[in-house]
N, C-alpha and C. Protein backbone atom coordinates (compact mmCIF):
# COMPACT_ATOMS: atom_id res chain seq x y z
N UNK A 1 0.83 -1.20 0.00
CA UNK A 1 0.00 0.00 0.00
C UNK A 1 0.87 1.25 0.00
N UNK A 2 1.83 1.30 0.77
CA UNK A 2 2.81 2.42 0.81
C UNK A 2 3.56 2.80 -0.35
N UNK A 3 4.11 1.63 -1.20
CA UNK A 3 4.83 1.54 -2.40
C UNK A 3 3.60 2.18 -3.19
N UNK A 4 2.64 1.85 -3.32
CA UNK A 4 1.39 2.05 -4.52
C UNK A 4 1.16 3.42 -4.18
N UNK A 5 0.97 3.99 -3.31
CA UNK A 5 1.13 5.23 -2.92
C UNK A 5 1.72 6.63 -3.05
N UNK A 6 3.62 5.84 -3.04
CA UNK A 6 4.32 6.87 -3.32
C UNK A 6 4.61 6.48 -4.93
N UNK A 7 4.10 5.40 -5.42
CA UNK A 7 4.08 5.99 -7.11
C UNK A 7 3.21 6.31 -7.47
N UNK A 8 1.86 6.76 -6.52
CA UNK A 8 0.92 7.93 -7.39
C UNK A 8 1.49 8.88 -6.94
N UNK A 9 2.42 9.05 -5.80
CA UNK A 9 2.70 10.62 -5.37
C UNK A 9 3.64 11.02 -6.62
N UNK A 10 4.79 10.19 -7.08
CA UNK A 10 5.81 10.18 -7.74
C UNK A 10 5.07 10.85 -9.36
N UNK A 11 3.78 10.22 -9.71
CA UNK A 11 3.51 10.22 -11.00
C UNK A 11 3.02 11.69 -11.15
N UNK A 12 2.21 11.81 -9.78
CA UNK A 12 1.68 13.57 -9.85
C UNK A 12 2.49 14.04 -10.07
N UNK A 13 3.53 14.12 -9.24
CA UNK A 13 4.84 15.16 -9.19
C UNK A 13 5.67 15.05 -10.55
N UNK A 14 5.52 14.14 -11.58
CA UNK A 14 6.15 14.01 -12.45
C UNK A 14 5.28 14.85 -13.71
N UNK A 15 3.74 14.52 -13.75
CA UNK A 15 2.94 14.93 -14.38
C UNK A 15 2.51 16.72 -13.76
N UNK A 16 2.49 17.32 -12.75
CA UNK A 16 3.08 18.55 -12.52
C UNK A 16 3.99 19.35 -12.81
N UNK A 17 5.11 18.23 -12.58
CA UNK A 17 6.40 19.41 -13.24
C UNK A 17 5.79 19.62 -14.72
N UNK A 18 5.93 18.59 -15.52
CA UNK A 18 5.65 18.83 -16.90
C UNK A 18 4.55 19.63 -17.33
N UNK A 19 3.38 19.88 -16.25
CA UNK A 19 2.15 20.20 -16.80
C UNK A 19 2.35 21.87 -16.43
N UNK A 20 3.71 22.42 -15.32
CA UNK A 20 4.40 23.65 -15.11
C UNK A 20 4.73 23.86 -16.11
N UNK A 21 5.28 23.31 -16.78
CA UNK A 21 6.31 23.58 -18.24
C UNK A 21 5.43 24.17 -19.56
N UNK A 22 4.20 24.13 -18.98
CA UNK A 22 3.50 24.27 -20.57
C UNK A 22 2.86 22.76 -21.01
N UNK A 23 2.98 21.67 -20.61
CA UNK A 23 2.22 20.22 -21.07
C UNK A 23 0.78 20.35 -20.61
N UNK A 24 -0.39 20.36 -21.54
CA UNK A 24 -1.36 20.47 -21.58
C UNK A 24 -2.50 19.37 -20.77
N UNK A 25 -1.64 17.98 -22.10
CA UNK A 25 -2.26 16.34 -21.62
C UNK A 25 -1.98 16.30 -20.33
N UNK A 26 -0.50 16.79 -19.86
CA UNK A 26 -0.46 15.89 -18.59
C UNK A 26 -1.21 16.72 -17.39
N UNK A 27 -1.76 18.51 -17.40
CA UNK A 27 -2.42 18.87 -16.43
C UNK A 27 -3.88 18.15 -16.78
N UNK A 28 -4.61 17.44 -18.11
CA UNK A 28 -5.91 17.19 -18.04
C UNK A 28 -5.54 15.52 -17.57
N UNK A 29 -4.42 15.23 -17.37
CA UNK A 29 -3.87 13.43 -16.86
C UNK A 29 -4.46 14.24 -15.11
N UNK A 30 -3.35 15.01 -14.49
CA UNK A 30 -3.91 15.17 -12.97
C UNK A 30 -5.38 15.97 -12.93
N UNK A 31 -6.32 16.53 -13.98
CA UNK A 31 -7.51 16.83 -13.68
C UNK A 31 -8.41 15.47 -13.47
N UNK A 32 -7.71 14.23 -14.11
CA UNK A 32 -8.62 13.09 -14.44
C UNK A 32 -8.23 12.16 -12.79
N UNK A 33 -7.11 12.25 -12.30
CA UNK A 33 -7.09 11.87 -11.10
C UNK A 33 -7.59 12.58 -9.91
N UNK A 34 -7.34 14.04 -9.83
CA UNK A 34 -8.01 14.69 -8.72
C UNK A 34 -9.61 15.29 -8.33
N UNK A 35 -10.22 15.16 -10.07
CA UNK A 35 -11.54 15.98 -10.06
C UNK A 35 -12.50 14.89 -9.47
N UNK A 36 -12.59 13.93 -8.94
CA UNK A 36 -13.27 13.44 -8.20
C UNK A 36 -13.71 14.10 -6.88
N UNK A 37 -12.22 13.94 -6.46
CA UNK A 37 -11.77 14.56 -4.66
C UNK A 37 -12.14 15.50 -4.73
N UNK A 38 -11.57 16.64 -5.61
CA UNK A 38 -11.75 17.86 -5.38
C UNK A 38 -13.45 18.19 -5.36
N UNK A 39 -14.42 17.68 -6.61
CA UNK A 39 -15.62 17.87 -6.75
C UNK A 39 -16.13 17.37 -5.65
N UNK A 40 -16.20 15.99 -4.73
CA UNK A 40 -16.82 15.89 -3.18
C UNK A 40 -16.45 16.88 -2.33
N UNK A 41 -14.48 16.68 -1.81
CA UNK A 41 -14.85 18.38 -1.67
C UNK A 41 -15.54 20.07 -1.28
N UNK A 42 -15.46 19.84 -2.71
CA UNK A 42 -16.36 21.29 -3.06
C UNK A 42 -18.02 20.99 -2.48
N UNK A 43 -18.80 19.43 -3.24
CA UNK A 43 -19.72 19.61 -2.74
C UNK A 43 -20.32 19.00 -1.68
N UNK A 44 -19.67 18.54 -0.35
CA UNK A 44 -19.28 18.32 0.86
C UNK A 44 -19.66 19.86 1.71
N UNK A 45 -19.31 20.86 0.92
CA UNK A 45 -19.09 22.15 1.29
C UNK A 45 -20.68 23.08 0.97
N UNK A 46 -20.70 22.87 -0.22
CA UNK A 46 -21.87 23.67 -1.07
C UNK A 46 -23.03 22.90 -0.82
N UNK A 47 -23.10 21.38 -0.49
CA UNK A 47 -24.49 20.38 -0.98
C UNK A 47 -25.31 21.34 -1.64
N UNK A 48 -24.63 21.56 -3.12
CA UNK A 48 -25.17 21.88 -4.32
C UNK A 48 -24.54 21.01 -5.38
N UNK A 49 -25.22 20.26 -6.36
CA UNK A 49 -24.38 19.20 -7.55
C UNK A 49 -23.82 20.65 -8.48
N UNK A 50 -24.76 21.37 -8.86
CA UNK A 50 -24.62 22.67 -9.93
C UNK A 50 -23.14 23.28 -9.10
N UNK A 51 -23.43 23.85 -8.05
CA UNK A 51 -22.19 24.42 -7.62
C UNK A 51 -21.20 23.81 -7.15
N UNK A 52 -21.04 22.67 -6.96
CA UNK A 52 -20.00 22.14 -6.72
C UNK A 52 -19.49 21.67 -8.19
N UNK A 53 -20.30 21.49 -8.93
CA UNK A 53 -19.53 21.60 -10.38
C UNK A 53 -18.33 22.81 -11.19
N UNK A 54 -19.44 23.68 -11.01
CA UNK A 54 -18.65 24.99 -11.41
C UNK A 54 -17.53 25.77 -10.30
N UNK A 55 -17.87 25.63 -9.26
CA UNK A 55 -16.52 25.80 -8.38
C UNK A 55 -15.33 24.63 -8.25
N UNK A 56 -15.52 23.55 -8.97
CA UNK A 56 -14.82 23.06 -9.21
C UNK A 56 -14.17 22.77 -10.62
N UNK A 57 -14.65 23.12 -11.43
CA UNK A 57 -14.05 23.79 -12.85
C UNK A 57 -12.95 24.88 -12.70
N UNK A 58 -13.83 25.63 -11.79
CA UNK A 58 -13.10 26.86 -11.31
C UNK A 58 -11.37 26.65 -10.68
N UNK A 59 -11.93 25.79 -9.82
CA UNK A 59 -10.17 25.16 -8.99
C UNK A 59 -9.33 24.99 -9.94
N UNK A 60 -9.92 23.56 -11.05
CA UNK A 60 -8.59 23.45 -11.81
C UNK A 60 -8.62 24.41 -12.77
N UNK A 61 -9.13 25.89 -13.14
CA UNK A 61 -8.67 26.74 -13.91
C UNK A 61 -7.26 27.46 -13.23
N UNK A 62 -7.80 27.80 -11.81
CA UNK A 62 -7.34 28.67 -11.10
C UNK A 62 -5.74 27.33 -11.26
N UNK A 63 -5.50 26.59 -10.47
CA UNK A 63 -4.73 25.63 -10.80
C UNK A 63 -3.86 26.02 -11.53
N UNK A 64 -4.52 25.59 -13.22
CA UNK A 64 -3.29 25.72 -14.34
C UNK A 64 -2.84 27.16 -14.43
N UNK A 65 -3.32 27.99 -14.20
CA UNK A 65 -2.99 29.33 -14.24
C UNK A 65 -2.11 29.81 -12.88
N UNK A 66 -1.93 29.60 -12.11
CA UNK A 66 -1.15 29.42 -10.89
C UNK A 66 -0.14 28.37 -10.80
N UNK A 67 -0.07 27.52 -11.80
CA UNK A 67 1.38 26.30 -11.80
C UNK A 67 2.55 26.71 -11.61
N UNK A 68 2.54 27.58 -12.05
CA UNK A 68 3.93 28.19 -12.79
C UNK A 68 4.84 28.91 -11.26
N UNK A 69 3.67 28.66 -10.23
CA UNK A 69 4.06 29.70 -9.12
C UNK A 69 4.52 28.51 -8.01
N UNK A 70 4.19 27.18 -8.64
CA UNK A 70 4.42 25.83 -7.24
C UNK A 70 5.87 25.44 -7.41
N UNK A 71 6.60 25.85 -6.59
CA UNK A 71 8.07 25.35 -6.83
C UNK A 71 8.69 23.67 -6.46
N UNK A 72 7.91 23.43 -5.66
CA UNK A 72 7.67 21.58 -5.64
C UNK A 72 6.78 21.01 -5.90
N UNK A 73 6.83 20.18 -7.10
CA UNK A 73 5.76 19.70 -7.55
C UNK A 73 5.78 18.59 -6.40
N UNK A 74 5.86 18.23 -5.69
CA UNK A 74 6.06 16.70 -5.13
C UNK A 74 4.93 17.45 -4.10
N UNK A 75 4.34 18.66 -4.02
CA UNK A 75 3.34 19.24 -3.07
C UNK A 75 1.90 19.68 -3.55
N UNK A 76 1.85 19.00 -5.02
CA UNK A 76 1.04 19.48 -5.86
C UNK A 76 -0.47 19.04 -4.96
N UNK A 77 -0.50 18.27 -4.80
CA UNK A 77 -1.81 17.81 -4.05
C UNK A 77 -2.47 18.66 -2.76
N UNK A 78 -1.55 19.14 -2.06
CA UNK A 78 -2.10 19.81 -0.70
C UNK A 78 -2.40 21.09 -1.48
N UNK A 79 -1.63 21.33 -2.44
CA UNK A 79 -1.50 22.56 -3.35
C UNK A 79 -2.78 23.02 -3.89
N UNK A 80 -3.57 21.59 -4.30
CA UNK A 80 -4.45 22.09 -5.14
C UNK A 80 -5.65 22.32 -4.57
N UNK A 81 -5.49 21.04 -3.14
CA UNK A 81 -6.75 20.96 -2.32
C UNK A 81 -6.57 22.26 -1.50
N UNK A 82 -5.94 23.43 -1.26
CA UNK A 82 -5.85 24.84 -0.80
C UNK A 82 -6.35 25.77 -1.40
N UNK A 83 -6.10 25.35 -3.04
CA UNK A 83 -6.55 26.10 -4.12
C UNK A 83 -8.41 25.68 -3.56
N UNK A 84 -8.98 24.88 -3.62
CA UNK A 84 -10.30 24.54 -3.67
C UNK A 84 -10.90 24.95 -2.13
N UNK A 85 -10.36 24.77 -0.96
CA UNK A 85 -10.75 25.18 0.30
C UNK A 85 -11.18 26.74 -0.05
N UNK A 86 -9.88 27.19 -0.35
CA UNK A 86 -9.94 29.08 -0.82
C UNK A 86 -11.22 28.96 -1.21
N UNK A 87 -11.12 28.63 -2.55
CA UNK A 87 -12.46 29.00 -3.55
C UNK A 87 -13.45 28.57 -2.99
N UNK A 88 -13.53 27.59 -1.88
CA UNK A 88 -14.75 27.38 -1.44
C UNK A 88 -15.21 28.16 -0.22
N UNK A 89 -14.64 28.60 0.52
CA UNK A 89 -14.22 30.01 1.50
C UNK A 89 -14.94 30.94 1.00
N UNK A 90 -14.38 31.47 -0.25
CA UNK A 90 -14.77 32.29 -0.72
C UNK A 90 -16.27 32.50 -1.49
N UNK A 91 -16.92 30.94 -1.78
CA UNK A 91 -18.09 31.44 -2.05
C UNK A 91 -19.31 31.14 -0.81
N UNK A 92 -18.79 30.56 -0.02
CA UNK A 92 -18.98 30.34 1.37
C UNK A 92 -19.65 31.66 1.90
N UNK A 93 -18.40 32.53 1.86
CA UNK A 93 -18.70 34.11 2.31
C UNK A 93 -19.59 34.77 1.88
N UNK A 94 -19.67 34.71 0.60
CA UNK A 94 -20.59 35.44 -0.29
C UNK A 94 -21.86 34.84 0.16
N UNK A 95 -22.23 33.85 0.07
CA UNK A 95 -23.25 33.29 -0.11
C UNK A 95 -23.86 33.40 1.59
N UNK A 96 -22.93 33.25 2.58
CA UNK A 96 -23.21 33.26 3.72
C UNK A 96 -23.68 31.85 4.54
N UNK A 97 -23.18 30.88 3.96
CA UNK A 97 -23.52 29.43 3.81
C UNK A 97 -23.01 29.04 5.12
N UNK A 98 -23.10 28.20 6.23
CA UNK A 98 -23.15 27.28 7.02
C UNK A 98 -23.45 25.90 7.03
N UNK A 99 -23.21 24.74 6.94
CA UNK A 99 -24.26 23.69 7.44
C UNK A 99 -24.21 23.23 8.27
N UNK A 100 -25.07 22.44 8.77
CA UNK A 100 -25.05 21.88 10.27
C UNK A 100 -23.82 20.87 10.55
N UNK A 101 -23.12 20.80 11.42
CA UNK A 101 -22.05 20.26 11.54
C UNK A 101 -22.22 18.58 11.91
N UNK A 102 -20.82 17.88 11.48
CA UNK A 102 -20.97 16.69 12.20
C UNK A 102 -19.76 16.45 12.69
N UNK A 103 -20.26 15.97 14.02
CA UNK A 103 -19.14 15.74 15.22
C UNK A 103 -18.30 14.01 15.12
N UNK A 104 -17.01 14.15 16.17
CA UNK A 104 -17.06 12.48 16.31
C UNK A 104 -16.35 12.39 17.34
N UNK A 105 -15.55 13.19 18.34
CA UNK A 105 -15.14 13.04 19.48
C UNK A 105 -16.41 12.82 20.46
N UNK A 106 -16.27 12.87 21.56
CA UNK A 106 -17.10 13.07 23.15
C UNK A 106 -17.25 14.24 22.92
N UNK A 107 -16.46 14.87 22.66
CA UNK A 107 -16.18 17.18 23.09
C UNK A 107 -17.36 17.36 22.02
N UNK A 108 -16.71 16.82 20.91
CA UNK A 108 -17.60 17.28 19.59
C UNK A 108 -19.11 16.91 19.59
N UNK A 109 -19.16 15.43 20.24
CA UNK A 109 -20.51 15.20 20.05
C UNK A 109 -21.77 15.64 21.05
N UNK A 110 -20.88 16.04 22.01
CA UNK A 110 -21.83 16.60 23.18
C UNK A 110 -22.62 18.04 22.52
N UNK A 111 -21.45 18.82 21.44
CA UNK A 111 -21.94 20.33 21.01
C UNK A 111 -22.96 19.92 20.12
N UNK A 112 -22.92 18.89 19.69
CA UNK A 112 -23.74 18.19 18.28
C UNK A 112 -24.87 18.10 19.16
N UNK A 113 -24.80 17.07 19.99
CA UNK A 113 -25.93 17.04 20.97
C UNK A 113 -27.31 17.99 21.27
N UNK A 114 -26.09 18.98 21.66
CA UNK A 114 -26.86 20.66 21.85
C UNK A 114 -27.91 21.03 21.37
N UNK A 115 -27.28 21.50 20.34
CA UNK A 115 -28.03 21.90 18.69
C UNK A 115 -29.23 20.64 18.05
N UNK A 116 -29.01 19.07 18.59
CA UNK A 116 -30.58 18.41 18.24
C UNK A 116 -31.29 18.62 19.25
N UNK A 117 -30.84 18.51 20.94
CA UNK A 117 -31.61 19.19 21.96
C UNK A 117 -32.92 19.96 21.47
N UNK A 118 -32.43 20.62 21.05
CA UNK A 118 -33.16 22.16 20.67
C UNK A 118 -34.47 21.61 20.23
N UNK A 119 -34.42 20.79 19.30
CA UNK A 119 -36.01 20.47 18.54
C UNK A 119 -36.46 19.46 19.25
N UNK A 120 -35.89 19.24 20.87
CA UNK A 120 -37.02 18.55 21.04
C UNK A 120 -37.37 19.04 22.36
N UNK A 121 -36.45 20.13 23.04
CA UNK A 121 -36.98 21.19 24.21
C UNK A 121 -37.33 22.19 24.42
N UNK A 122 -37.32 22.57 22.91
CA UNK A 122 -37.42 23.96 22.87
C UNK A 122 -38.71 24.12 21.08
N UNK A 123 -39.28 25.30 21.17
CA UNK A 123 -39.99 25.74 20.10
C UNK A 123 -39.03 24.96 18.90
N UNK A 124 -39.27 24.27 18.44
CA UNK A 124 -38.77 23.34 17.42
C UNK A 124 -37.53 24.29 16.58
N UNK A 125 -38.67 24.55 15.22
CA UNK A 125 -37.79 25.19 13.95
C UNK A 125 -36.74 26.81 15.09
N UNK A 126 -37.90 27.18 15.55
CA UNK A 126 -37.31 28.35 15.85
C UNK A 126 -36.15 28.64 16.97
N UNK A 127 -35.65 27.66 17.68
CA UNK A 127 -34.80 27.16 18.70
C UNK A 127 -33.62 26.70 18.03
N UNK A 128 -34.02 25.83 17.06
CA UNK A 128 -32.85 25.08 15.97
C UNK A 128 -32.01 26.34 15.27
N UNK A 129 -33.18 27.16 14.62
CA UNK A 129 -32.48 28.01 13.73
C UNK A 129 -31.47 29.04 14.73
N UNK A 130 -32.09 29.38 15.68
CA UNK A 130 -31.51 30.33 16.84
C UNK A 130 -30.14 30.06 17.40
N UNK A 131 -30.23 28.44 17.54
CA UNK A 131 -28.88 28.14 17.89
C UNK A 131 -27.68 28.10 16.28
N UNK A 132 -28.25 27.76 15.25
CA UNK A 132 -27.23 28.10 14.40
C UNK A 132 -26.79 29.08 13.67
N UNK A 133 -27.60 30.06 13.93
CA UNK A 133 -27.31 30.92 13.24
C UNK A 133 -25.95 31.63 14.53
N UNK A 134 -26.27 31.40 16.04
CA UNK A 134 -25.44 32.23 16.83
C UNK A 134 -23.60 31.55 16.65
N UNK A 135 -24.08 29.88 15.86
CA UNK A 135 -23.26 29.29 15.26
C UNK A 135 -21.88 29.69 14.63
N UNK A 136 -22.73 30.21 13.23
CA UNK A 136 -22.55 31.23 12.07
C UNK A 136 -21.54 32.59 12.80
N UNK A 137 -22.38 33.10 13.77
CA UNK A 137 -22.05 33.91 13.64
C UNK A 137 -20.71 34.33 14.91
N UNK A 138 -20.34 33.27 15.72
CA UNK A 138 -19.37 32.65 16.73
C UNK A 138 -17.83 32.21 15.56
N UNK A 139 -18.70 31.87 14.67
CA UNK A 139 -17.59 30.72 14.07
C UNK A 139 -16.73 32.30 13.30
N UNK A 140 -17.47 33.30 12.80
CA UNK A 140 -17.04 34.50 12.34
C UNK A 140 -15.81 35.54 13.27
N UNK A 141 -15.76 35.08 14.59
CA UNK A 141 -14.98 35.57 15.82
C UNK A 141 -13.48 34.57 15.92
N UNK A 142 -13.45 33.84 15.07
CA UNK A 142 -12.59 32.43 15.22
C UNK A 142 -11.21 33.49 14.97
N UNK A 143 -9.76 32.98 15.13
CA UNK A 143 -8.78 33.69 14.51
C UNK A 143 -9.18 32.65 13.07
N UNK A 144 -8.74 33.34 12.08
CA UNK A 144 -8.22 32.67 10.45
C UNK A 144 -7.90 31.21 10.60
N UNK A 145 -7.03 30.66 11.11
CA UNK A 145 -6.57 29.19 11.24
C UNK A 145 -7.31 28.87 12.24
N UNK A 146 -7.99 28.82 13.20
CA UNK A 146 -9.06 27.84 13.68
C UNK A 146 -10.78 27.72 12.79
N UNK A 147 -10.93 29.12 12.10
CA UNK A 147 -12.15 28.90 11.26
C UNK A 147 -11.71 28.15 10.25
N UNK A 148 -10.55 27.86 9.74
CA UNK A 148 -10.18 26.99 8.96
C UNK A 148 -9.88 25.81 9.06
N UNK A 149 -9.29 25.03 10.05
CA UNK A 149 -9.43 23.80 10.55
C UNK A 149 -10.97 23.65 11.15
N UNK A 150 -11.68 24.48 11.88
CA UNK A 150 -13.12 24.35 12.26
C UNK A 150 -14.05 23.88 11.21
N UNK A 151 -13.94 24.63 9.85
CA UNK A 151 -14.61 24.12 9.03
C UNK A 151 -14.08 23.09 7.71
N UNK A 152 -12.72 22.80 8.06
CA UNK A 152 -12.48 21.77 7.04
C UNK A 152 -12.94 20.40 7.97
N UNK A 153 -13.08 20.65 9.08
CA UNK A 153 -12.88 19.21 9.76
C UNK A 153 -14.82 18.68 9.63
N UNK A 154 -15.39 19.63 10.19
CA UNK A 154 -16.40 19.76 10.33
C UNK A 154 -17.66 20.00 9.31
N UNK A 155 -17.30 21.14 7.77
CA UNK A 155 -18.22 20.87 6.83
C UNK A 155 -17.36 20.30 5.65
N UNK A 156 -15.87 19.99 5.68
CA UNK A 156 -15.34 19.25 4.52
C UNK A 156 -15.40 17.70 4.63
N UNK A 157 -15.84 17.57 6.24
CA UNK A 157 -15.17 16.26 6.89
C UNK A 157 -14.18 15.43 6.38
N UNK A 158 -12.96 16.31 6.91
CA UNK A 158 -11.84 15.51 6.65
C UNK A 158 -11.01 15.46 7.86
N UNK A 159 -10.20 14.60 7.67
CA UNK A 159 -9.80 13.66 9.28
C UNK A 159 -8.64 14.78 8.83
N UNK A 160 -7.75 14.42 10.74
CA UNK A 160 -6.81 15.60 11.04
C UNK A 160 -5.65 15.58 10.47
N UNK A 161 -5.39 13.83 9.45
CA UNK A 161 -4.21 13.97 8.85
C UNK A 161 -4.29 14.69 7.52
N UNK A 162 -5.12 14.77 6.74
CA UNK A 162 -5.64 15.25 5.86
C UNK A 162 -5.98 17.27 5.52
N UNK A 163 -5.93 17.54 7.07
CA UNK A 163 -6.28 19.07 7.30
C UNK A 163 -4.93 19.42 7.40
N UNK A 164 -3.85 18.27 7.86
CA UNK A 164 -2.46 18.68 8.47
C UNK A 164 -1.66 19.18 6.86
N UNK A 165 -1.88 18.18 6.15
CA UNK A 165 -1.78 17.93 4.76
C UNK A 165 -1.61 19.26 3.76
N UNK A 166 -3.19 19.45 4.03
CA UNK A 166 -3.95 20.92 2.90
C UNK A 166 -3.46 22.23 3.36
N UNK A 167 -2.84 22.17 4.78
CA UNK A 167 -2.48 23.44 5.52
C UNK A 167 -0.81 23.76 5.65
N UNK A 168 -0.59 22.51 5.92
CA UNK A 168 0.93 22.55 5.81
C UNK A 168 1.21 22.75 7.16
N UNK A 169 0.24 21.93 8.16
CA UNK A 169 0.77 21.88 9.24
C UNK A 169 0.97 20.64 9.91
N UNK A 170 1.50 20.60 11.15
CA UNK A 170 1.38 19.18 11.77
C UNK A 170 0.44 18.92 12.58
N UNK A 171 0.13 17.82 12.46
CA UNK A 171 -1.64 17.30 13.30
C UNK A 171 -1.31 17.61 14.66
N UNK A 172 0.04 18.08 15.88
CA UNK A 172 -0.84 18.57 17.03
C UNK A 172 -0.90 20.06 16.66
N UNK A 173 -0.33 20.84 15.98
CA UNK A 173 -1.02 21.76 15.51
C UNK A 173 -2.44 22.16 15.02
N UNK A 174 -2.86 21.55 14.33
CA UNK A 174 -4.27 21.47 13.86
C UNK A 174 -4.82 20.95 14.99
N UNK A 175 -4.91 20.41 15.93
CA UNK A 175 -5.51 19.72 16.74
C UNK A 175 -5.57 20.57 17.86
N UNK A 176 -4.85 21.20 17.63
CA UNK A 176 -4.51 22.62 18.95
C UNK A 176 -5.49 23.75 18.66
N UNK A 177 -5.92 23.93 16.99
CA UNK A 177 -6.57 24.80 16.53
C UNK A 177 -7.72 24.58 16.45
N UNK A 178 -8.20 23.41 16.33
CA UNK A 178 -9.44 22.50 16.55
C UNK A 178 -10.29 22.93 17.59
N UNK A 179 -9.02 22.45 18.71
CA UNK A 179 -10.13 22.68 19.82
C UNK A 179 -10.50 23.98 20.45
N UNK A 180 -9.58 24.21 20.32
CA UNK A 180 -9.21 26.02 20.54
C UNK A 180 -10.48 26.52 20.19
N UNK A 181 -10.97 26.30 19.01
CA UNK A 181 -12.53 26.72 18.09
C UNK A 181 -13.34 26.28 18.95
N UNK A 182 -13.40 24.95 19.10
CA UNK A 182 -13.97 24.26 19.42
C UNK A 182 -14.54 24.69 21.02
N UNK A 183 -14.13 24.79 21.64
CA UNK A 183 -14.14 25.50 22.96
C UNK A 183 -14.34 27.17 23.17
N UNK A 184 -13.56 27.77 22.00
CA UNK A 184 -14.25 29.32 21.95
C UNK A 184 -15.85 29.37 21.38
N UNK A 185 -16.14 28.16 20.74
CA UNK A 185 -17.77 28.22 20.41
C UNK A 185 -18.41 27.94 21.19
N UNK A 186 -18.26 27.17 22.31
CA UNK A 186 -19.30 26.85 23.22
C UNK A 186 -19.04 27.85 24.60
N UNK A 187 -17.85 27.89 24.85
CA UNK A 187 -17.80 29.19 25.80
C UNK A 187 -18.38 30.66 25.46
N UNK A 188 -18.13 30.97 24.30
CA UNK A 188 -18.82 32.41 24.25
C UNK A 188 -20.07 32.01 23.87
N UNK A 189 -20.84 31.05 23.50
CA UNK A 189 -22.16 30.84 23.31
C UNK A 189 -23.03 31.26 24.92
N UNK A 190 -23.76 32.48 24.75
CA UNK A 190 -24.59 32.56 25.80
C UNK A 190 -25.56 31.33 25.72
N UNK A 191 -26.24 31.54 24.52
CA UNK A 191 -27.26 30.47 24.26
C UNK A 191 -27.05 29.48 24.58
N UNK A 192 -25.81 28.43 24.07
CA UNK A 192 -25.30 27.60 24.46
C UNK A 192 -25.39 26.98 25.72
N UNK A 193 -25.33 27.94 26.82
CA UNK A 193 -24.91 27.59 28.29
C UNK A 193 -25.86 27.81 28.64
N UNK A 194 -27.03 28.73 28.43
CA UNK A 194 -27.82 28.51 28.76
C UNK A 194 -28.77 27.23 28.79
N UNK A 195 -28.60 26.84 27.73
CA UNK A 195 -29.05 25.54 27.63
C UNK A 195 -28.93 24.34 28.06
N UNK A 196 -27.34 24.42 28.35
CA UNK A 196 -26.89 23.43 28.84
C UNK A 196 -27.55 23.46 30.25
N UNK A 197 -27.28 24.80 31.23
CA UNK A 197 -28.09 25.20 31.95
C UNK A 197 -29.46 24.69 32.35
N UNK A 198 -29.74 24.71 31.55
CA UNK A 198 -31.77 24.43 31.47
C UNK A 198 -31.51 22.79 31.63
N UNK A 199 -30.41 21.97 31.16
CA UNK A 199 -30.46 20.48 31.65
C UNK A 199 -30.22 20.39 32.63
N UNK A 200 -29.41 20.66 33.16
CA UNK A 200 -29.18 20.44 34.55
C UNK A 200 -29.53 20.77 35.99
């Protein structure tokens, strides 16, 4: 598995350099291996098929037009999946998009917890929406690198080796930034504690 591995890493990096150089075939060779990933991804992010299409057209434009700027190809992959986080960030913002999160620790699943609480102790729709939107708007207070591990982990769902990967950091780093979020959302949540509150 390891060997099979580092000769797809080997082949990207081979089909990168060349596709830096001006080789056409070999950037639509790595569009034909990565546009899978990248398109879940994107629509992992959007749960839109339409927009996760075209923001992902978008990546590998942005991509070939930005090659010329990756000085190791042997990094092409975290490279590109940064390129697609961005762009998905970015229409994220615009759009003002959230989705409901999914947890998998104890820490995580207790906040998950929370937020279904709601529709069944509280005024249903209007309790649910109340708590996510204060969500939304908590997750907006984050520094830059914890809203970014917060929401790759959480609406890209991707595990922490994978965030360590796309960021260029090391997993207790990300894991430091994780919780960090993770804990500034439920501490500054008035709502939150209140609620928790109201169980106990």
């Amino acid at each position: 598995m390891a060997t099979e591995k580092n000769n797809i890493a080997l082949k990207v990096a081979a089909l990168a350099e060349k596709a830096r150089d001006g080789n056409r075939m070999s950037f639509q060779e790595l569009v034909s291996i990565f546009q899978e990933d990248i398109h879940r991804l994107v629509y992992y992010r959007t749960y839109s098929q339409m927009d996760a299409e075209d923001i992902t057209q978008e990546v590998f434009v942005q991509a070939y037009r930005k090659l010329k700027s990756l000085n190791d190809t042997q990094r092409f992959r975290p490279w590109l999946y940064s390129i697609a986080v961005n762009r998905c960030n970015d229409f994220l913002r615009k759009r003002k998009l959230l989705s409901l999160l999914q947890f998998k620790s104890a820490q995580e699943q207790e906040f998950m917890e929370t937020g279904k609480g709601m529709s069944n102790n509280y005024n249903e729709t209007i309790a649910k929406k109340r708590f996510w939107k204060q969500v939304r708007s908590l997750l907006d207070k984050l520094s830059a690198m914890e809203r970014e591990v917060f929401t790759l982990r959480f609406m890209d769902h991707r595990n922490i080796n994978e965030i360590a990967a796309i960021l260029d950091k090391n997993e207790s780093t990300v894991k430091t930034h994780l919780y960090r979020a993770l804990n500034k959302v439920r501490k500054d949540s008035v709502f939150f504690q209140e609620y928790r509150e109201s169980l106990s």
